[in-house]
N, C-alpha and C. Protein backbone atom coordinates (compact mmCIF):
# COMPACT_ATOMS: atom_id res chain seq x y z
N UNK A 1 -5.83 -0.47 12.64
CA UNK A 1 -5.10 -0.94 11.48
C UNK A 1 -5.89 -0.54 10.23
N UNK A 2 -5.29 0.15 9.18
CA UNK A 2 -5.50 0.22 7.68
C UNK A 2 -5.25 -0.19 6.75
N UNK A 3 -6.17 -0.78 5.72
CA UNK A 3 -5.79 -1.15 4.57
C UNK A 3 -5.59 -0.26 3.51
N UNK A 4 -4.53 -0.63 2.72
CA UNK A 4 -4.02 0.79 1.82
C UNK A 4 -4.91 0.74 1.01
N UNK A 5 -6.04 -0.35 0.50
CA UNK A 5 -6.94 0.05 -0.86
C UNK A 5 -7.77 1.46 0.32
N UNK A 6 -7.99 1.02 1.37
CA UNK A 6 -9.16 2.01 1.77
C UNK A 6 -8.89 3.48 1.51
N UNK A 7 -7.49 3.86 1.14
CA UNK A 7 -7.16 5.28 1.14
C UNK A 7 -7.25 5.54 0.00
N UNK A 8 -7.33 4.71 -1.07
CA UNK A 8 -7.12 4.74 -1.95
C UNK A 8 -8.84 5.63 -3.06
N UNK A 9 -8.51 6.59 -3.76
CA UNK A 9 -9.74 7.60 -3.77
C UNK A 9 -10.59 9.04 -2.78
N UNK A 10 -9.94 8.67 -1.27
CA UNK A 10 -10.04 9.40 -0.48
C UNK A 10 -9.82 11.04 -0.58
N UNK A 11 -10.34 12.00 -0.69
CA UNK A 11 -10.11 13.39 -0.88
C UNK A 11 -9.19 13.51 0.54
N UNK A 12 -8.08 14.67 -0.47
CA UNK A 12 -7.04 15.21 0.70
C UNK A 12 -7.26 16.42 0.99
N UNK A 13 -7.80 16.92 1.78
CA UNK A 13 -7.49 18.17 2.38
C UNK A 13 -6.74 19.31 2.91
N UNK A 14 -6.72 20.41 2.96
CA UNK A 14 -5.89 21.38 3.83
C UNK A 14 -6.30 21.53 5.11
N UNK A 15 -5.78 21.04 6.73
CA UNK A 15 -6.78 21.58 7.28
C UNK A 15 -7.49 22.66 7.69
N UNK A 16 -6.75 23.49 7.84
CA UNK A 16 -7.18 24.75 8.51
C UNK A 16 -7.65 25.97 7.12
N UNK A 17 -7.47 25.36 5.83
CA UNK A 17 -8.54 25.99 5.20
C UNK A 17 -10.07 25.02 4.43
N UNK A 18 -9.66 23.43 4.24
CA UNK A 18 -10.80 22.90 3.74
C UNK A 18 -10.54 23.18 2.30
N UNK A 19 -9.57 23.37 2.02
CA UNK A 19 -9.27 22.95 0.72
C UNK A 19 -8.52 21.71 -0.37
N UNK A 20 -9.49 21.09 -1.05
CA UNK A 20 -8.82 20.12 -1.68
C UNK A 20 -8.11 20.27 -2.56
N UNK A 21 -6.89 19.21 -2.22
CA UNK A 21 -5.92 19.62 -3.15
C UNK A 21 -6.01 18.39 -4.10
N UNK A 22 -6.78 17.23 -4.04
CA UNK A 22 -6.33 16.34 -4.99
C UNK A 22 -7.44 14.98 -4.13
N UNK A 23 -7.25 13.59 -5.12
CA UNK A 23 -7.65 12.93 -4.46
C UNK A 23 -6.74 11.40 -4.52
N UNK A 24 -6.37 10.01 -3.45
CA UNK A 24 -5.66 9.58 -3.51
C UNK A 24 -5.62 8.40 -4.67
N UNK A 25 -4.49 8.68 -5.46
CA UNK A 25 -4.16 7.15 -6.53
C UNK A 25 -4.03 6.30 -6.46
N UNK A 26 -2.58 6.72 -5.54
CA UNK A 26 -1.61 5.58 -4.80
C UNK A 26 -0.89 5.45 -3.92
N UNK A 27 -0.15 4.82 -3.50
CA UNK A 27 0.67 4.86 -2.43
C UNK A 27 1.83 4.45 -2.83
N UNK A 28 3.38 5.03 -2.11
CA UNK A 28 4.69 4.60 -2.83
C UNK A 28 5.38 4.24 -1.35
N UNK A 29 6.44 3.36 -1.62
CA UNK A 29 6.78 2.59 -0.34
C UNK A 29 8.14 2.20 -1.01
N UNK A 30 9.05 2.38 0.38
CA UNK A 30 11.49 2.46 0.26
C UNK A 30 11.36 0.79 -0.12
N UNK A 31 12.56 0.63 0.27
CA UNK A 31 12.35 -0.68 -0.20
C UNK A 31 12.31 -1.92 1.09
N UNK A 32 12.05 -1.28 2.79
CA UNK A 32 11.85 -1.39 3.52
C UNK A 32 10.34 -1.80 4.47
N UNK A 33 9.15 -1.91 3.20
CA UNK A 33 8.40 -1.41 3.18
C UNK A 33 7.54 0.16 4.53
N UNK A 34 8.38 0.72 4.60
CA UNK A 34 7.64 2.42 4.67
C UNK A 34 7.58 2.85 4.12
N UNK A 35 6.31 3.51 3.78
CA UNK A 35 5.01 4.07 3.54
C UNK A 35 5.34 5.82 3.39
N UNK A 36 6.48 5.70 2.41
CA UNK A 36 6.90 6.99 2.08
C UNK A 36 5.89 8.29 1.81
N UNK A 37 4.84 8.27 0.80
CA UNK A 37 3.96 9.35 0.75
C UNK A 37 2.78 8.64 -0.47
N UNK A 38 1.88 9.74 -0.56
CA UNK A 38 0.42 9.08 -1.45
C UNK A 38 0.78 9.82 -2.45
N UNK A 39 -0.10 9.40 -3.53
CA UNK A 39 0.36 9.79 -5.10
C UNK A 39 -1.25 10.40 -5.58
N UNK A 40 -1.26 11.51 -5.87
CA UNK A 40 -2.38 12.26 -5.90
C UNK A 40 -3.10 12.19 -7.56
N UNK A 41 -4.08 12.24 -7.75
CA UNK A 41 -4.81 11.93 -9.33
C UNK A 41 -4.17 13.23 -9.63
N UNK A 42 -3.68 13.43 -11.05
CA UNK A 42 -3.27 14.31 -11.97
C UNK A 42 -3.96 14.60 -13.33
N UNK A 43 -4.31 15.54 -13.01
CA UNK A 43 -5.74 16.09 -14.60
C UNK A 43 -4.45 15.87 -16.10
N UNK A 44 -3.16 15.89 -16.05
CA UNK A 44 -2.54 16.17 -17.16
C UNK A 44 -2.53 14.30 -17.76
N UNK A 45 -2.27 14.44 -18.77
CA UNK A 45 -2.58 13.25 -19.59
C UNK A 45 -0.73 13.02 -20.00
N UNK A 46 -0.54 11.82 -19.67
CA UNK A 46 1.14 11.57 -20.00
C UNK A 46 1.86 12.82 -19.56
N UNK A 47 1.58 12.86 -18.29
CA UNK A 47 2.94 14.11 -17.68
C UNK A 47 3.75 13.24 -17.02
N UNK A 48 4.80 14.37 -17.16
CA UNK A 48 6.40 14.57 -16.91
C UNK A 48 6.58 14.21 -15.67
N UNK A 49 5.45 14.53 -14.72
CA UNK A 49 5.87 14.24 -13.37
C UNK A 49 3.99 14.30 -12.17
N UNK A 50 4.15 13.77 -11.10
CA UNK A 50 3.14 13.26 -10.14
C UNK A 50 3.26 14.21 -9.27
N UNK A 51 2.42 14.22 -8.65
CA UNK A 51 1.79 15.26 -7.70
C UNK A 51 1.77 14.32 -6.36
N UNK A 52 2.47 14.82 -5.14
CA UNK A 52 2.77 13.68 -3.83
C UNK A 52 2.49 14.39 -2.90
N UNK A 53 2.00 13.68 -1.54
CA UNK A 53 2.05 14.09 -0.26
C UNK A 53 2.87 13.38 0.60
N UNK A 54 4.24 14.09 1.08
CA UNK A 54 4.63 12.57 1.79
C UNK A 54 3.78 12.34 3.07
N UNK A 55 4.22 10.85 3.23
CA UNK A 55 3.62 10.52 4.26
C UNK A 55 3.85 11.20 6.00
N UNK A 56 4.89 11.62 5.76
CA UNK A 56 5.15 12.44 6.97
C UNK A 56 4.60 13.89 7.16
N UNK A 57 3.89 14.70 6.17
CA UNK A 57 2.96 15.79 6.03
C UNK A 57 1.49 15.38 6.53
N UNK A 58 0.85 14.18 6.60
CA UNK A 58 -0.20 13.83 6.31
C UNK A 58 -0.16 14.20 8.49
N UNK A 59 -1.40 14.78 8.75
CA UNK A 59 -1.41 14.75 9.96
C UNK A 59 -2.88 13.92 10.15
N UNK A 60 -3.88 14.00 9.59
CA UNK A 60 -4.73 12.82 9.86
C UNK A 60 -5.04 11.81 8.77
N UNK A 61 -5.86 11.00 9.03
CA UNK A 61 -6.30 9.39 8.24
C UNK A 61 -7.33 9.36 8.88
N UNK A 62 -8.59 9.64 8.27
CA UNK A 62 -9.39 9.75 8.18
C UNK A 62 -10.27 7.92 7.62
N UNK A 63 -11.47 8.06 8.07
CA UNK A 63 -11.97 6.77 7.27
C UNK A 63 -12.72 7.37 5.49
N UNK A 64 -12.93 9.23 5.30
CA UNK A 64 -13.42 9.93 4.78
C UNK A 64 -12.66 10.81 3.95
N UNK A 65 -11.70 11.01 4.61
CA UNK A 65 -10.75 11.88 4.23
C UNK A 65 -9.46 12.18 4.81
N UNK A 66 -8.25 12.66 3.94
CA UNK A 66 -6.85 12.33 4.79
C UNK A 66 -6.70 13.92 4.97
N UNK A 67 -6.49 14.43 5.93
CA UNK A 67 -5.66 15.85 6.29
C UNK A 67 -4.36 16.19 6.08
N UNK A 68 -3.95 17.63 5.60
CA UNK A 68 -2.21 17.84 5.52
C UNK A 68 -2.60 19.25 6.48
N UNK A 69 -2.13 19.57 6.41
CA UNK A 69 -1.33 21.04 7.46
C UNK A 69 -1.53 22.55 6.36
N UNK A 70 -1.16 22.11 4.82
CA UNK A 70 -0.95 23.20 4.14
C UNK A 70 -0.96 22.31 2.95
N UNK A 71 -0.75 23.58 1.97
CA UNK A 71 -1.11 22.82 0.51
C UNK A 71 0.36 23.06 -0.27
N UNK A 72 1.30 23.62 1.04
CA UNK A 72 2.69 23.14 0.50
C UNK A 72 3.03 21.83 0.55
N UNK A 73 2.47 20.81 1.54
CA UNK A 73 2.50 20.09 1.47
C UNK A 73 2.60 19.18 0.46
N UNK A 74 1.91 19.37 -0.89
CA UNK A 74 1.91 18.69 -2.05
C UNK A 74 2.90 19.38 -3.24
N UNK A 75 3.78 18.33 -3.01
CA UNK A 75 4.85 18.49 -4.22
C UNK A 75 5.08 17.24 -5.54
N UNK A 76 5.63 18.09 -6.65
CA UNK A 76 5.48 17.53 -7.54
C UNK A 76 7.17 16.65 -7.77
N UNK A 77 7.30 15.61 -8.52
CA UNK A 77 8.42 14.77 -8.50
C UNK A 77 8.24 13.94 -9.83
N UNK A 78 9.28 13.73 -10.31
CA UNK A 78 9.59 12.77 -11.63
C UNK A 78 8.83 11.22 -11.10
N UNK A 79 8.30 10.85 -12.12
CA UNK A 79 7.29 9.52 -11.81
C UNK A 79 8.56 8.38 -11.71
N UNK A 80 9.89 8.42 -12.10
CA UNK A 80 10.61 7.49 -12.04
C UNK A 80 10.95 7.52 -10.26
N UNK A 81 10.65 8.65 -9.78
CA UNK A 81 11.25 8.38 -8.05
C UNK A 81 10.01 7.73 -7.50
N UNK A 82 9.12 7.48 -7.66
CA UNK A 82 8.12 6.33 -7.01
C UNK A 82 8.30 5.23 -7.69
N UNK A 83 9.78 4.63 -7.21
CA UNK A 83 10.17 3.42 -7.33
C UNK A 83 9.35 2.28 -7.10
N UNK A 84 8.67 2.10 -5.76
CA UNK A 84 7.72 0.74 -5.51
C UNK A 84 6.35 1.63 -5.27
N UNK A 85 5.32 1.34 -5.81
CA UNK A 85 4.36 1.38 -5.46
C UNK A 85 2.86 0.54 -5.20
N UNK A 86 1.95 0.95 -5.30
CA UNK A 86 0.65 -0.26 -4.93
C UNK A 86 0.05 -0.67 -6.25
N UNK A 87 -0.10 0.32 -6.89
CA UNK A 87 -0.82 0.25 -8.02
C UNK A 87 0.07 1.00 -9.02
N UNK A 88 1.05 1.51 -9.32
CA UNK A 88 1.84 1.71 -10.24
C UNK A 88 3.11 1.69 -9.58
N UNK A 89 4.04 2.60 -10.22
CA UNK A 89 5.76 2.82 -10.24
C UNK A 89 6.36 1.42 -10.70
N UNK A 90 7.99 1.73 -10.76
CA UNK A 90 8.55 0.88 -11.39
C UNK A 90 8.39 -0.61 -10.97
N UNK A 91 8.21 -0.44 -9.74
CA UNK A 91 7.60 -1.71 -8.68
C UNK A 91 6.31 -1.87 -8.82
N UNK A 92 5.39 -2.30 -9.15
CA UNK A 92 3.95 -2.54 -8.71
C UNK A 92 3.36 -3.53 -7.76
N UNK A 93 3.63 -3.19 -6.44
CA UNK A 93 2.85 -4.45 -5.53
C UNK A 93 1.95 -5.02 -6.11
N UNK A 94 0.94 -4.20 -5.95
CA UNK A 94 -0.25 -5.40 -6.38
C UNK A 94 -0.06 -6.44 -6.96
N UNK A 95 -0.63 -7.51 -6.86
CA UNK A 95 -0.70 -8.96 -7.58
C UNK A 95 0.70 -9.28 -7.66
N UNK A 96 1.74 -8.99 -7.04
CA UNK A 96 3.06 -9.56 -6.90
C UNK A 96 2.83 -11.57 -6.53
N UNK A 97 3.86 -11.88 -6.60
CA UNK A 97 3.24 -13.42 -5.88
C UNK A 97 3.90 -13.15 -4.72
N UNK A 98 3.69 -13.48 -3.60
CA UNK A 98 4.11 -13.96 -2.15
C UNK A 98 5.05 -15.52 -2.00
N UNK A 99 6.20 -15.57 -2.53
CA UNK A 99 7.04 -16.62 -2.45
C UNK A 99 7.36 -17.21 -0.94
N UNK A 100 7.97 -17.95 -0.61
CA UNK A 100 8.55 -18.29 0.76
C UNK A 100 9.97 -18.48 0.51
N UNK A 101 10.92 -18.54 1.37
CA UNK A 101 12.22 -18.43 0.15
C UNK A 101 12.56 -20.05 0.41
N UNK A 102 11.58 -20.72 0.98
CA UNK A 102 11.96 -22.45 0.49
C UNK A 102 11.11 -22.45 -0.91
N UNK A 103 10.74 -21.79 -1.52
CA UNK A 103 9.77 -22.10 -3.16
C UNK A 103 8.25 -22.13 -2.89
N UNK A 104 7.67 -21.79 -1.71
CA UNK A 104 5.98 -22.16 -1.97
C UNK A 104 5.32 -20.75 -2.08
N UNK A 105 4.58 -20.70 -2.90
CA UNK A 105 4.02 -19.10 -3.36
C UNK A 105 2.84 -19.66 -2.33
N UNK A 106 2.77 -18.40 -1.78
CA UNK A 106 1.35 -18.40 -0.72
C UNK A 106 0.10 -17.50 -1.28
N UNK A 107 0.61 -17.33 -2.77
CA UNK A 107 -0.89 -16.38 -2.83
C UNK A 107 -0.44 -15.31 -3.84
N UNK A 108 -1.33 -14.34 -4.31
CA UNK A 108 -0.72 -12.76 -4.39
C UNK A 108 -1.27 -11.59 -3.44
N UNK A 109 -0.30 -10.74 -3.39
CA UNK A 109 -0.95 -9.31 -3.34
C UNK A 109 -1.90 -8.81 -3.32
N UNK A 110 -3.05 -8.87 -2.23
CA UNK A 110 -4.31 -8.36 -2.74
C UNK A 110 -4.67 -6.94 -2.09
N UNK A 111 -3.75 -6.95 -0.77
CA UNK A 111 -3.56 -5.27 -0.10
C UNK A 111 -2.90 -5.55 1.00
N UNK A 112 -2.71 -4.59 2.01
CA UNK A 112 -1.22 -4.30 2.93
C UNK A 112 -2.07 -3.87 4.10
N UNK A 113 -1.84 -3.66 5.13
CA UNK A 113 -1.84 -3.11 6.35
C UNK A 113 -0.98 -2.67 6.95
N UNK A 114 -1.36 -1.34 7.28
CA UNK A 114 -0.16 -0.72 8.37
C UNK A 114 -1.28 -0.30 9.48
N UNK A 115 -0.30 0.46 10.74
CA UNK A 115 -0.80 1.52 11.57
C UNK A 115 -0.84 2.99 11.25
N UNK A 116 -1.36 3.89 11.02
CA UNK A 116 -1.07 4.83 10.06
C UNK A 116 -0.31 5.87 11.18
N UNK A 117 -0.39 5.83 12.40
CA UNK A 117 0.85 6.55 13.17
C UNK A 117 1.50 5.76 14.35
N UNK A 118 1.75 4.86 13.94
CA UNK A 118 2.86 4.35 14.61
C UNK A 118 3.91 3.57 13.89
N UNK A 119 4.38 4.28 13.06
CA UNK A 119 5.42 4.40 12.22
C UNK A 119 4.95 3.67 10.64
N UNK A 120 5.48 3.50 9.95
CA UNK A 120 4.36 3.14 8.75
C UNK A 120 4.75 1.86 8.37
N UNK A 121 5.32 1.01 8.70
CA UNK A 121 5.71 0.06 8.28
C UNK A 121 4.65 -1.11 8.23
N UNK A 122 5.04 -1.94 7.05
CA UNK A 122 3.35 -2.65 7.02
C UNK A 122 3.41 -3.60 7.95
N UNK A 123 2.60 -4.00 8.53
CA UNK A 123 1.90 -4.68 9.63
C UNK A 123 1.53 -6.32 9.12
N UNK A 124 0.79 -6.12 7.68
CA UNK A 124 0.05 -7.51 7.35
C UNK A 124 -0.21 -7.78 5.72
N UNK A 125 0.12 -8.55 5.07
CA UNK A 125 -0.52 -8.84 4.00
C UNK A 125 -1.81 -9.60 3.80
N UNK A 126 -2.50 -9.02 2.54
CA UNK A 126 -3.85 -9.74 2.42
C UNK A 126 -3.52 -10.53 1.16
N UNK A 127 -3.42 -11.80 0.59
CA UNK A 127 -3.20 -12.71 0.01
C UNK A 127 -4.43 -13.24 -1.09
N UNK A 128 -4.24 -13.25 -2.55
CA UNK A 128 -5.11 -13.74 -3.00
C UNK A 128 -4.93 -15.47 -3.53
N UNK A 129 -5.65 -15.80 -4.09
CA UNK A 129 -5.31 -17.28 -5.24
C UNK A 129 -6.16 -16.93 -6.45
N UNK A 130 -7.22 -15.61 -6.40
CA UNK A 130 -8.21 -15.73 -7.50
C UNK A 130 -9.47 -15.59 -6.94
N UNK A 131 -10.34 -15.10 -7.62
CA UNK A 131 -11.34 -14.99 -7.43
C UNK A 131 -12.24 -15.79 -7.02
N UNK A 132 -12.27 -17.21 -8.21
CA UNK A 132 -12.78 -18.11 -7.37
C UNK A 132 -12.36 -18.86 -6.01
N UNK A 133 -11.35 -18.74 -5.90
CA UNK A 133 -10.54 -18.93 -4.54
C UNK A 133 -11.05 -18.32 -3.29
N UNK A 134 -10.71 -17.18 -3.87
CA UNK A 134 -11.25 -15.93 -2.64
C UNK A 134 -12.90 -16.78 -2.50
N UNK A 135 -13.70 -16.71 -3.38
CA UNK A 135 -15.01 -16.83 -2.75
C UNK A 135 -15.19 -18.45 -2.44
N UNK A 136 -14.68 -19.25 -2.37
CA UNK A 136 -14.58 -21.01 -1.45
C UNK A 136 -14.10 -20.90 -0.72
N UNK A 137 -12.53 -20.19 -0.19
CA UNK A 137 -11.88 -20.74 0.81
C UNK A 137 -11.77 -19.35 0.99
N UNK A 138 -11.55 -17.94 0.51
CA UNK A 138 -11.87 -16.76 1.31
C UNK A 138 -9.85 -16.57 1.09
N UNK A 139 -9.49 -14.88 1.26
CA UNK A 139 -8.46 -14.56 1.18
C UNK A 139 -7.95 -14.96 2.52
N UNK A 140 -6.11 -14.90 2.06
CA UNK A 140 -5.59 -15.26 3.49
C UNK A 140 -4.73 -13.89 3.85
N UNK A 141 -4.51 -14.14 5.42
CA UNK A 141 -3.74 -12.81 5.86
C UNK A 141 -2.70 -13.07 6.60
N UNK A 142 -1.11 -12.45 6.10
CA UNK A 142 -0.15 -13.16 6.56
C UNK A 142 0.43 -11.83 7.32
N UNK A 143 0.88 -11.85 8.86
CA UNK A 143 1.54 -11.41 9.41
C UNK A 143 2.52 -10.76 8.71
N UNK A 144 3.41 -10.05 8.91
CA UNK A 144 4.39 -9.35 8.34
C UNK A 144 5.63 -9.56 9.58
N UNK A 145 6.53 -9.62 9.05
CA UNK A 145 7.62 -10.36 10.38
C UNK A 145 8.36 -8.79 10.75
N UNK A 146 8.29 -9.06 11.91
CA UNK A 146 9.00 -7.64 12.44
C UNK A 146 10.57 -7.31 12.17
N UNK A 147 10.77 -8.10 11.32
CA UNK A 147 12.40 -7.70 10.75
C UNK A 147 12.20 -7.34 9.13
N UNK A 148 12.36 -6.19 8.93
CA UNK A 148 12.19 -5.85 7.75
C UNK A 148 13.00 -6.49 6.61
N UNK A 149 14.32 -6.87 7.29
CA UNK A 149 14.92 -7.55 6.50
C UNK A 149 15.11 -8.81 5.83
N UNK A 150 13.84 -9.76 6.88
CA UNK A 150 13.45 -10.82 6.27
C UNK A 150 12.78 -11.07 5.25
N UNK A 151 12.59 -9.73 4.94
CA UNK A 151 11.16 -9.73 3.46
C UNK A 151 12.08 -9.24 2.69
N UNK A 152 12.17 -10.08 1.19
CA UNK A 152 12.67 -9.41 -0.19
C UNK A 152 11.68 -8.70 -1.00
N UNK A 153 11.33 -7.41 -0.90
CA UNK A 153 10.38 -6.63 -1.85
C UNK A 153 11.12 -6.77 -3.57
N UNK A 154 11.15 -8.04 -4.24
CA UNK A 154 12.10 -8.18 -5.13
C UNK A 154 10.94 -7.20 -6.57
N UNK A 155 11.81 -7.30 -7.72
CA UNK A 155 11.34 -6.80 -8.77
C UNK A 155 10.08 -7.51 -9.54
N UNK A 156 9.84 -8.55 -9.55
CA UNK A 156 9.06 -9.58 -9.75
C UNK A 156 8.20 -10.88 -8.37
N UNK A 157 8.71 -10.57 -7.79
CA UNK A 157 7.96 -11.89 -6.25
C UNK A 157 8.31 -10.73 -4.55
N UNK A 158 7.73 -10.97 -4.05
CA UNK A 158 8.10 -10.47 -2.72
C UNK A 158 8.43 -11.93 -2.40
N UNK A 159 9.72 -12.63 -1.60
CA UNK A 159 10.30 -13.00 -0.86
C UNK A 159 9.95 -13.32 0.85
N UNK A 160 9.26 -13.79 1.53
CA UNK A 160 9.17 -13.95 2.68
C UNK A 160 9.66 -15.35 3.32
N UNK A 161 10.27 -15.33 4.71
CA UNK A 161 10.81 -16.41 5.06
C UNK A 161 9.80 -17.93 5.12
N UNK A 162 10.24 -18.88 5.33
CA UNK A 162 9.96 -20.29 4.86
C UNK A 162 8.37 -20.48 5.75
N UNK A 163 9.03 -20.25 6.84
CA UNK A 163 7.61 -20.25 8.09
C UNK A 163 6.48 -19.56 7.95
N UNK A 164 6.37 -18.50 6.99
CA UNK A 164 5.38 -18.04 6.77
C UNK A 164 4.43 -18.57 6.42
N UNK A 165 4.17 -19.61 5.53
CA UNK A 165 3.23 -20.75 4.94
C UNK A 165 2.32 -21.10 6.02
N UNK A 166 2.90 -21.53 7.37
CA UNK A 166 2.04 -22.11 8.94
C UNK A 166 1.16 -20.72 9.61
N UNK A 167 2.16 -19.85 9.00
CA UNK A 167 1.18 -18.74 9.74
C UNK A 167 -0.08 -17.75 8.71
N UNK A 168 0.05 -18.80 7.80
CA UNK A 168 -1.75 -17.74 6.90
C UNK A 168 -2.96 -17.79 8.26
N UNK A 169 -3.07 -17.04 7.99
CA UNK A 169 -4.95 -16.91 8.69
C UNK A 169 -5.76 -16.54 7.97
N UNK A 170 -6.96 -16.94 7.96
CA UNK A 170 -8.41 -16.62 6.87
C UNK A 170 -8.85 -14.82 6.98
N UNK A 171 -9.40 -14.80 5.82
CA UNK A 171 -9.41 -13.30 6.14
C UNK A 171 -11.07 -13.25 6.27
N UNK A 172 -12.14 -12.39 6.84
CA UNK A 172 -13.14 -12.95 7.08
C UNK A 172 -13.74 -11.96 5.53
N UNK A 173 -14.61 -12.26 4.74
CA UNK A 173 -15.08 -12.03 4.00
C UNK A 173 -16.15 -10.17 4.02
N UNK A 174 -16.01 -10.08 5.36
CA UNK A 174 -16.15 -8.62 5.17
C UNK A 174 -15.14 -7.41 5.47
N UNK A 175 -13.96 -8.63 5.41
CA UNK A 175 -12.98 -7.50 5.61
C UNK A 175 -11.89 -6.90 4.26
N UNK A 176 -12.77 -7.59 2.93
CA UNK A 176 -12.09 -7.20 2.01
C UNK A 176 -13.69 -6.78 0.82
N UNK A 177 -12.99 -5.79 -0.05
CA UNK A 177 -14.12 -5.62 -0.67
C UNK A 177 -13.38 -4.89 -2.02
N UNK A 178 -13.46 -5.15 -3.42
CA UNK A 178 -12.81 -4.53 -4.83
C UNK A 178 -14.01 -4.03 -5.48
């Protein structure tokens, strides 16, 4: 299992020449949460458009570095089509609140987990309350329910069903790091 901050900075490669094409920003995700493609740093200052790998080009995940196949692989796209993302697009996960849809916010956004090949869909949330929070009682980590449709990735709160609240678990303090 991966956490999406960990990819996050990672040099991308070509493999079979060892050439970098970029290094990772961000990550953009349907509204399903899959893990559509990474969003590559761009030297231009207020451009027109982002530099992407989708996620289905990416042939390794690396703890060092992510692999593509070719450096066609990286295409460029209007910044308005990375609708949801981690750290930017019109969506910004991060620090979202984690609602329950009976009203109890369990936290925010502090990072995601998937499997990175067995299909991309996220696996787990990591939950904050704050800093001082995090360091007394430590972040929490909430399962992700295997029906995609039980989660509202809304414009302002992610949405998760009521039961989620019973199922936080502690996250252990070396498994998160900013």
């Amino acid at each position: 299992m991966i956490r999406l901050q960990q990819l996050i900075g990672l040099p991308v490669y070509v493999k079979d020449t060892g050439k970098l094409v970029g290094k990772v920003k961000d990550a953009w995700f349907d509204e399903h949460w899959q893990l559509q493609g990474l969003v590559l740093e761009f030297a231009k200052w207020f451009a027109a458009s982002v530099r992407v790998v989708k996620w289905s080009e990416v042939v390794n995940c690396g703890s060092d570095a992510i692999m593509i196949d070719s450096q066609q692989a990286v295409i460029t796209m209007k910044p308005g089509l990375v609708q949801r993302a981690f750290l930017s697009g019109v969506v910004k996960l991060k620090d979202l609140p984690v609602v329950t849809s009976g009203g109890v916010q369990l936290g925010r956004l502090s990072d995601v987990y998937f499997y990175p090949f067995q299909g991309t869909q996220i696996v787990g949330y990591e939950l904050t309350d704050g800093f001082v929070s995090d360091l007394m009682e430590g972040r929490k980590w909430l399962k992700a329910s295997g029906d995609p449709d039980e989660v509202l990735l809304g414009e302002d709160a992610i949405i998760v069903p009521a039961v989620s609240e019973s199922e936080l678990e502690p996250v252990a303090a070396s498994n998160f790091s900013e």
